[in-house]
N, C-alpha and C. Protein backbone atom coordinates (compact mmCIF):
# COMPACT_ATOMS: atom_id res chain seq x y z
N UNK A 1 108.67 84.60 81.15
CA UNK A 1 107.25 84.31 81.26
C UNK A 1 106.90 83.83 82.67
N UNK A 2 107.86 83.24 83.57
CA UNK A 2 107.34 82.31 84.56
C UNK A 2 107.51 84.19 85.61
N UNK A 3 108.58 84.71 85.38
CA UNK A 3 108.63 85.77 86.39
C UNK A 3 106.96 86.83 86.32
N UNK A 4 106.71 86.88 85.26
CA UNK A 4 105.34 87.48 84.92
C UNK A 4 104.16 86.90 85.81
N UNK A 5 103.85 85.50 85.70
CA UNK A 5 103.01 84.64 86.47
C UNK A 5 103.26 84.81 87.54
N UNK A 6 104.54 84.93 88.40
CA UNK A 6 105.28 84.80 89.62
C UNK A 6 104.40 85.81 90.33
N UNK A 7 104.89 87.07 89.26
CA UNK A 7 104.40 88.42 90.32
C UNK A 7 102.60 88.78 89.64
N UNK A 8 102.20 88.38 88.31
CA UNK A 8 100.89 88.22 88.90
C UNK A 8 99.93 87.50 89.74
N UNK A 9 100.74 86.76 90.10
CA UNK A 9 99.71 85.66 91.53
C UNK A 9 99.95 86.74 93.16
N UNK A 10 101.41 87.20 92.92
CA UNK A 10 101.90 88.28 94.02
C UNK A 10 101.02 89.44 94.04
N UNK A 11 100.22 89.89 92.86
CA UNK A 11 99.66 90.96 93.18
C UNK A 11 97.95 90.82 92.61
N UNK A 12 97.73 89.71 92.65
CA UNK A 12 96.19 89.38 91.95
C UNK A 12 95.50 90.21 93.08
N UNK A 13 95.52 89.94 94.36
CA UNK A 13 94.40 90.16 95.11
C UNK A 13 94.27 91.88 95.57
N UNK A 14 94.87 92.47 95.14
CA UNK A 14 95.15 94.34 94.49
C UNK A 14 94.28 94.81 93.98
N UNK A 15 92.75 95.68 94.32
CA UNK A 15 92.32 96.22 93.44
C UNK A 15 91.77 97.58 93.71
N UNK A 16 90.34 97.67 93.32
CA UNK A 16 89.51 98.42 94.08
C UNK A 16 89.56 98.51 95.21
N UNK A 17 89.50 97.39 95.66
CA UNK A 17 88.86 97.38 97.59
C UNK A 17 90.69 97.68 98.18
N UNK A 18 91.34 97.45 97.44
CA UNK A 18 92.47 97.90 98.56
C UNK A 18 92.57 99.38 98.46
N UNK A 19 92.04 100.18 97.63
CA UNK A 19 91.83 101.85 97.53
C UNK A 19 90.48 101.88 98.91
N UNK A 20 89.49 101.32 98.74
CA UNK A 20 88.45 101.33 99.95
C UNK A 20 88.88 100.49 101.22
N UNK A 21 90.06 100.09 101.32
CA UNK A 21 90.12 100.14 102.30
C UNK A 21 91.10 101.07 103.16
N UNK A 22 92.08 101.76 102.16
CA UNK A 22 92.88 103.05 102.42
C UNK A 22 91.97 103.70 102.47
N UNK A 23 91.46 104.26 101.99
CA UNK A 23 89.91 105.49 102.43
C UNK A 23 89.36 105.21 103.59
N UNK A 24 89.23 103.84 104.08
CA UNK A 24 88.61 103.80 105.62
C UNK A 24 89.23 104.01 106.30
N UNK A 25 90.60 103.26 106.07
CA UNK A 25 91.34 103.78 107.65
C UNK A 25 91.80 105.29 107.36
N UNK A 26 92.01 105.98 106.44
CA UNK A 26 92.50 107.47 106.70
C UNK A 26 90.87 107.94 107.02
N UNK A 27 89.76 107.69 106.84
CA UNK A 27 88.69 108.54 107.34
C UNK A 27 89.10 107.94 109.09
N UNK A 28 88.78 107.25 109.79
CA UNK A 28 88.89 106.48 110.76
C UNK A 28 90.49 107.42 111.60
N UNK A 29 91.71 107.67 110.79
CA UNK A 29 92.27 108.68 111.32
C UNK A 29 92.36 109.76 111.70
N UNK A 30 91.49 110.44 110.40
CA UNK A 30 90.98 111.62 110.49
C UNK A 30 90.09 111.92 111.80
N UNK A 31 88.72 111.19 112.14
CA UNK A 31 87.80 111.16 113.14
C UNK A 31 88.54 111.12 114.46
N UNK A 32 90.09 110.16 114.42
CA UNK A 32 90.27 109.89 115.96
C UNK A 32 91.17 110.73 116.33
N UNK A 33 91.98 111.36 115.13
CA UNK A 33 92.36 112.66 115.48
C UNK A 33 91.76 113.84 116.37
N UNK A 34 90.85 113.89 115.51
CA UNK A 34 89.88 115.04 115.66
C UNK A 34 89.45 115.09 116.76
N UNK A 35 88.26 113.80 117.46
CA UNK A 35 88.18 113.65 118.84
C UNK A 35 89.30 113.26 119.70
N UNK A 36 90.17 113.30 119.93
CA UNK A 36 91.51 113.16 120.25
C UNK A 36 91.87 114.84 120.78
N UNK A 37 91.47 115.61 119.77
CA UNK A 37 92.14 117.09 119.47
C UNK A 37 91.07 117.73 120.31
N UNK A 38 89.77 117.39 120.40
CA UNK A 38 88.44 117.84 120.99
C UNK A 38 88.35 117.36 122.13
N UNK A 39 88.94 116.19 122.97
CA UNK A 39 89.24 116.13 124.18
C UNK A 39 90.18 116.72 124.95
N UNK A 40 90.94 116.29 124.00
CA UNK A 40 92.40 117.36 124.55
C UNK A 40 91.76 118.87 125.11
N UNK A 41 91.76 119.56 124.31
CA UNK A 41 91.40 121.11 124.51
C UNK A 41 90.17 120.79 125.63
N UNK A 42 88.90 119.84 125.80
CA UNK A 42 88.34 120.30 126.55
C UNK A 42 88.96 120.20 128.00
N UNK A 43 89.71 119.01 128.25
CA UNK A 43 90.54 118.20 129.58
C UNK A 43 91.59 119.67 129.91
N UNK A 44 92.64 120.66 128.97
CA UNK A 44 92.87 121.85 129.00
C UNK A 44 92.44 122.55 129.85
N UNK A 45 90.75 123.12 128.90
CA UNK A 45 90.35 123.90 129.80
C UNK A 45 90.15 124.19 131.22
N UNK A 46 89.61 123.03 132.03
CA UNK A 46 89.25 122.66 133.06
C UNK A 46 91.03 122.42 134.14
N UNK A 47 92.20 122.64 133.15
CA UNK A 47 93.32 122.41 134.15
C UNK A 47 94.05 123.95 134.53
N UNK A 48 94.97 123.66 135.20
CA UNK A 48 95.64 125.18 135.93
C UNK A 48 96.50 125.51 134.67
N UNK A 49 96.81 126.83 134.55
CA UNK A 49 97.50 127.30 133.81
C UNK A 49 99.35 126.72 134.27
N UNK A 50 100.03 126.60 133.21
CA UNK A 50 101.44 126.19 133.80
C UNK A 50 101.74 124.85 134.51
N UNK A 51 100.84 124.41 134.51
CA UNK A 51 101.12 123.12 135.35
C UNK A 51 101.21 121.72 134.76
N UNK A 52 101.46 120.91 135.39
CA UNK A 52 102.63 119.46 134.33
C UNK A 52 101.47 119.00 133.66
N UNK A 53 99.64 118.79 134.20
CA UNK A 53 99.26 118.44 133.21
C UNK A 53 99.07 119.34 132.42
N UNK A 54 98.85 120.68 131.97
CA UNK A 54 98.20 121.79 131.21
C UNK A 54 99.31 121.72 130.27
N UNK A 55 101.12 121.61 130.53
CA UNK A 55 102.11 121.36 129.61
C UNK A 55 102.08 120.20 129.04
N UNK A 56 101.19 118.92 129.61
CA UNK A 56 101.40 117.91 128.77
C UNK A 56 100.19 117.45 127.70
N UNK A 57 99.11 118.32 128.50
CA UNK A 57 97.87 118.63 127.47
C UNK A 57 98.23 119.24 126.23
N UNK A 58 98.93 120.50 126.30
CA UNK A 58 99.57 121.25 125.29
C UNK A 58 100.40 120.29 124.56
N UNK A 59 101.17 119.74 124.97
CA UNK A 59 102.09 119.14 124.15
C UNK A 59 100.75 117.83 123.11
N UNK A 60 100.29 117.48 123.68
CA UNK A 60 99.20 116.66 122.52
C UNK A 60 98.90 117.01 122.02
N UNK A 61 98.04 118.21 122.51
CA UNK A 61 97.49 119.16 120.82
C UNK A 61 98.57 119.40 120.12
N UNK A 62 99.86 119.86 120.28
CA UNK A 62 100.33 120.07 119.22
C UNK A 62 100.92 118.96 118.39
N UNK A 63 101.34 117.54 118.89
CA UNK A 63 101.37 116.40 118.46
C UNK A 63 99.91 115.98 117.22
N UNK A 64 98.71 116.22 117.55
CA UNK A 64 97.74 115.88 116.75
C UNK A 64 97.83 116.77 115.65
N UNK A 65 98.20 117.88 115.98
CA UNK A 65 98.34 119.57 115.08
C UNK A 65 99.40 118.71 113.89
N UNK A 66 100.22 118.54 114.40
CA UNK A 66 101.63 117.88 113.31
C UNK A 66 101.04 116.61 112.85
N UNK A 67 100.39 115.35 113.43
CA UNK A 67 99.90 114.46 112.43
C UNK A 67 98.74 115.14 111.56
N UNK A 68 97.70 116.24 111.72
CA UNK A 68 97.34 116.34 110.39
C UNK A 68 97.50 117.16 109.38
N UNK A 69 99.00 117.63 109.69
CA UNK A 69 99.84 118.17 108.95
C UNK A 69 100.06 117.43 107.56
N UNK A 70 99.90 116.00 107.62
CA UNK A 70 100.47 115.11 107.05
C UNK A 70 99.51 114.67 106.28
N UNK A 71 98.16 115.09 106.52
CA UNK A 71 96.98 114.14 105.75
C UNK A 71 97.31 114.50 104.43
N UNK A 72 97.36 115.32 103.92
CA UNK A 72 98.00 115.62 102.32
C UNK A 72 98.62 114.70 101.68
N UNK A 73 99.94 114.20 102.75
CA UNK A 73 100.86 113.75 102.19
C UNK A 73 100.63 112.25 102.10
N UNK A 74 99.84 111.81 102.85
CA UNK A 74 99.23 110.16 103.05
C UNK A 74 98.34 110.19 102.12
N UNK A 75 96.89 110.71 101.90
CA UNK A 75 96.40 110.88 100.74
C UNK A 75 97.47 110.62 99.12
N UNK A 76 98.09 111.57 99.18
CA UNK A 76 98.86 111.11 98.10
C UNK A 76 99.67 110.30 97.77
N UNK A 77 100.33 109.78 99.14
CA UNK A 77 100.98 108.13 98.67
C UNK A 77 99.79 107.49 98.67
N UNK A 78 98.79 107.18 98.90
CA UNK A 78 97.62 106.05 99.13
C UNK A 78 97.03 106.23 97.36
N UNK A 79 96.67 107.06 97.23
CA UNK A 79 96.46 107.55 95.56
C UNK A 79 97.22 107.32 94.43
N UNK A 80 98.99 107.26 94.53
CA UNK A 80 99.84 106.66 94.11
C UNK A 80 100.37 105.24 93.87
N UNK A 81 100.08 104.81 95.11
CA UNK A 81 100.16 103.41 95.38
C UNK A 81 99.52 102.75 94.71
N UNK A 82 98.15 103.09 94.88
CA UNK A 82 96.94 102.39 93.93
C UNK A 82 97.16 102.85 92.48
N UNK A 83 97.42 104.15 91.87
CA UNK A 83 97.81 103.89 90.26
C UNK A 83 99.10 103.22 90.38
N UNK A 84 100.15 102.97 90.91
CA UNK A 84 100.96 101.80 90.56
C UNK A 84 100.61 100.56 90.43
N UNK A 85 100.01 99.96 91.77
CA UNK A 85 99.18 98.80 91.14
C UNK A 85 98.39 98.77 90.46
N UNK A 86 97.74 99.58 90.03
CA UNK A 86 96.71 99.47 88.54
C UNK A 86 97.51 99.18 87.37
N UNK A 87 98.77 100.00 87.40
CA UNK A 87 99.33 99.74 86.45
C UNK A 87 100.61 98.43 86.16
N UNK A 88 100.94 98.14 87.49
CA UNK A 88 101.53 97.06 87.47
C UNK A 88 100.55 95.51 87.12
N UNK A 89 99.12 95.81 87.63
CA UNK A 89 98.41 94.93 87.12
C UNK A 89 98.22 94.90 85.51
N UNK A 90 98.23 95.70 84.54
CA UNK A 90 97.73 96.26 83.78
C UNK A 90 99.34 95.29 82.69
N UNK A 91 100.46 95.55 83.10
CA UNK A 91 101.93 95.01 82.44
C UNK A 91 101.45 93.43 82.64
N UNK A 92 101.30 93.23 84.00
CA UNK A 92 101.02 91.76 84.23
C UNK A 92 100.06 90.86 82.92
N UNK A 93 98.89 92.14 82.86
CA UNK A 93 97.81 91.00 81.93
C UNK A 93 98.40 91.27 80.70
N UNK A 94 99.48 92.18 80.06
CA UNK A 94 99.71 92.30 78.76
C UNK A 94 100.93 91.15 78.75
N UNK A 95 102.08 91.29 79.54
CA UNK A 95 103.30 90.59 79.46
C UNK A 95 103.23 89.20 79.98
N UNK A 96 102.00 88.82 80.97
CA UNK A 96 101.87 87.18 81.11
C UNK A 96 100.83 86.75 80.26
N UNK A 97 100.32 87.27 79.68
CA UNK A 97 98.83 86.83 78.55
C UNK A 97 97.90 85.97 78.95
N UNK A 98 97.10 86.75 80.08
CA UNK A 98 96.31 86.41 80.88
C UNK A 98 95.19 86.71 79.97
């Protein structure tokens, strides 16, 4: 009984808002990606073909290219995460008899 109490005080403050606040910062990633990816290419254009910055321009875009490769996969731990704690909250109020 006391381990029940233990870890519902450990996870009381878990709810809603920690799903809204994963939704902000992946929107907030998404955006700085994006302008990130939209500077890049324009700073590109304007450089010489072959040259150390135009290879290191390139190399960012494709760095941003591979992080939102990943948005899928963050979405779905962030979506996961939160039905675990729903449901770990959920054991808590049945098994500490809150």
């Amino acid at each position: 009984m006391l381990a029940f109490n233990m870890l519902k005080k450990k996870y009381e403050g878990y709810g809603i808002m920690s799903l809204v606040t994963a939704i902000i910062g992946m929107i907030v990633l998404v955006v700085a990606n994006s302008v990130g990816g939209e500077i890049l290419s324009k700073m590109k254009a304007t450089q010489t073909a072959n040259s150390s910055s135009y290879n290191i321009t390139g190399a960012g875009e494709a760095a941003l290219v591979d992080v939102s490769d990943w948005y899928g996969t963050i979405v779905v731990i962030i979506i996961a995460s939160f039905v675990l704690l729903l449901l770990v909250g959920q054991f808590m109020q049945i098994g500490g008899g809150a």
